[in-house]
Every structure is written in C-alpha cells, then in structure tokens.
Protein backbone atom coordinates (compact mmCIF):
# COMPACT_ATOMS: atom_id res chain seq x y z
CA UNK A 1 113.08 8.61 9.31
CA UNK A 2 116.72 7.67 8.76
CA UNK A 3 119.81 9.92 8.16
CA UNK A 4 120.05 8.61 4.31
CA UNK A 5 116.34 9.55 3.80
CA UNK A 6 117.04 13.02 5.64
CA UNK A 7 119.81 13.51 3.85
CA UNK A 8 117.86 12.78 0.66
CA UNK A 9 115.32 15.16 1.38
CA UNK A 10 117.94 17.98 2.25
CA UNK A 11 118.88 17.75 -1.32
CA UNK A 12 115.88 17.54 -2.89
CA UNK A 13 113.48 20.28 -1.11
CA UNK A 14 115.83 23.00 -2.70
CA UNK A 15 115.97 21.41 -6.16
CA UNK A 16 112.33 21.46 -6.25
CA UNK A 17 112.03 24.66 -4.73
CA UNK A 18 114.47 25.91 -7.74
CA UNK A 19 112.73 24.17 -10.36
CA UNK A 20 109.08 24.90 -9.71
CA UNK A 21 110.70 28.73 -9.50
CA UNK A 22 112.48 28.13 -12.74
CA UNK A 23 109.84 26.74 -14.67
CA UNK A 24 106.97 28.58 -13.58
CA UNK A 25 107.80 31.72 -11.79
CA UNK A 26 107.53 34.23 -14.83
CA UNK A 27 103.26 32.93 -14.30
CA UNK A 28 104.04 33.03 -10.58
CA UNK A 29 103.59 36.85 -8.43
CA UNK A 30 106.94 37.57 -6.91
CA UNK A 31 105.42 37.33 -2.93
CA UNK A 32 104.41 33.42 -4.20
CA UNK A 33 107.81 32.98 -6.18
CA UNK A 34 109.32 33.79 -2.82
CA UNK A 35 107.37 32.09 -0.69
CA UNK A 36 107.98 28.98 -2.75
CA UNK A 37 111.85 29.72 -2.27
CA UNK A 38 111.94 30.55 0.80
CA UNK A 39 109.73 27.60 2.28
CA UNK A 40 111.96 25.19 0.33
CA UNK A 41 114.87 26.54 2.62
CA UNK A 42 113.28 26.72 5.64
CA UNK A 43 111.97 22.72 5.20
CA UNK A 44 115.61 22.40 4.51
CA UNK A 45 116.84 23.90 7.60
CA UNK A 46 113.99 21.99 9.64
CA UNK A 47 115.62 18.82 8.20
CA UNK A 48 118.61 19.70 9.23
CA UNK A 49 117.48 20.64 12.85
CA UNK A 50 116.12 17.11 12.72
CA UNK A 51 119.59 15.54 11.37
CA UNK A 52 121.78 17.58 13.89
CA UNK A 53 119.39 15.77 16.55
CA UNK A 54 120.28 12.33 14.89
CA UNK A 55 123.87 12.66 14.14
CA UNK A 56 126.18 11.23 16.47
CA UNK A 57 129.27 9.89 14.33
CA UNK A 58 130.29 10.24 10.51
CA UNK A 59 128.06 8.00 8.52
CA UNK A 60 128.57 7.51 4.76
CA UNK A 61 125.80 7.19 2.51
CA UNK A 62 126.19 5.94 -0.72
CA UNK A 63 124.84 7.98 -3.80
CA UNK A 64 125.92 5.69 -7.32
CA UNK A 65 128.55 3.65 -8.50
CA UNK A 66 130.29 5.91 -10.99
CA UNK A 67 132.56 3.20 -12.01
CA UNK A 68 132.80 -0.50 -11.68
CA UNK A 69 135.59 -2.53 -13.14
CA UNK A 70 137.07 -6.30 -12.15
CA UNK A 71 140.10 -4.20 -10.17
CA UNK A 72 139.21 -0.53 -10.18
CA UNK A 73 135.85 0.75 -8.59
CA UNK A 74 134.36 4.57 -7.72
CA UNK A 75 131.44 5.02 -5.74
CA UNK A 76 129.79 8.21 -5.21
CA UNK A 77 128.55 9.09 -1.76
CA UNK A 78 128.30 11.91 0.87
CA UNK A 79 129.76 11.71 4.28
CA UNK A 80 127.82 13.38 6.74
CA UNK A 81 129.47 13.91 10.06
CA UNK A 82 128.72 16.71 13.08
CA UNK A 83 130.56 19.62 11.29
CA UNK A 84 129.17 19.02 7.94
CA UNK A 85 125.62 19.15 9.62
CA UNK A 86 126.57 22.18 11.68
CA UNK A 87 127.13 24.01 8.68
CA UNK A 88 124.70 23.34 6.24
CA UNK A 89 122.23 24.35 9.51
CA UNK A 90 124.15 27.98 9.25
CA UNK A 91 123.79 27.78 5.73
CA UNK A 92 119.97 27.07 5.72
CA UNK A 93 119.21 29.31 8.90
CA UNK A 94 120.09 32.44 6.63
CA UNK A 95 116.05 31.76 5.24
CA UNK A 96 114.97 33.42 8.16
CA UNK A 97 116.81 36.42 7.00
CA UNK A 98 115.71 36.01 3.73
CA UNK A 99 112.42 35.70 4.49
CA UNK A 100 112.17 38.85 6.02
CA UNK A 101 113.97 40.74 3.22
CA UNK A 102 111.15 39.59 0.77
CA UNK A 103 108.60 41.17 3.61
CA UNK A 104 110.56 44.23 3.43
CA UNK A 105 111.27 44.52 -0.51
CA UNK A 106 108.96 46.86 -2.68
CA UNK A 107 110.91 46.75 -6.06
C-alpha cells in the first residue's frame, strides 16, 4: 500500500468512525458507540505505525485543484514528512487511553 493510499485511509477511518456514531449512535448502546470510536482511532494509529515505517522524506500528495486559471493556479494537497507523521502517531496513540477510560466509565 502506498503513502497516498495510507494517508487516505488516515483520514477517512475517523470520518467514518464519526459518522456511523453521528448517525446512528442514539440506536447504538454506549459500550458499542465506543467501541466503534475507539476502533476507528486505533486503525488510525495502526496506519500510522505503518506510515512512520514508510516515511523517509517529505512527500506531497495532491488532494484537488481548488483553482485553475490560464496564469493563476491552487492546488490542494497535504505534505507529509517525518514530524507530521510523528505527531499524528502521538495524537492517535491517546486511543489506548481512551479505550480504557470507556472500560472504566459507569455513567
């Protein structure tokens, strides 16, 4: 799998993590409206375990063309170098916190 695909992926997993929560969690029990959260981090910070092992220099990978004009053009697109990857795997290690939490919680 390729760093645009993994990159891809990393935004997706927590959109659809967000949106099956948003659309169906009132039908949902909260240990499954968790589980679907939580799991949609923790793929994310597998993916990101996967692109820290992938990454060796700044790659950009284009998104959209926002504009595109005879002399003036904006692309859209994500630059993904070591420190950007370094962080979002901080960022997504925090699920195995949160995963514990939901364990723990009796509201």
């Amino acid at each position: 799998m390729g760093i645009d695909a993994l990159v891809y992926l990393l935004l997706c997993l927590p959109l659809v993590g967000g949106l099956i929560n948003g659309i169906f969690g009132k039908h949902l029990s909260k240990s499954v409206s968790g589980a679907i959260g939580t799991g949609a981090i923790l793929l994310s910070f597998l993916t990101v375990l996967v692109l820290f092992n992938k990454i060796q220099k700044p790659t950009e990978i284009p998104l959209f063309h926002l504009l595109d004009l005879p002399s003036f053009k904006i692309d859209v697109s994500f630059l993904v170098d070591q420190l950007s990857v370094w962080m979002a795997l901080i960022i997504t290690g925090s699920c195995i916190v949160t995963g514990k939490q939901i364990g723990r919680a009796h509201v």
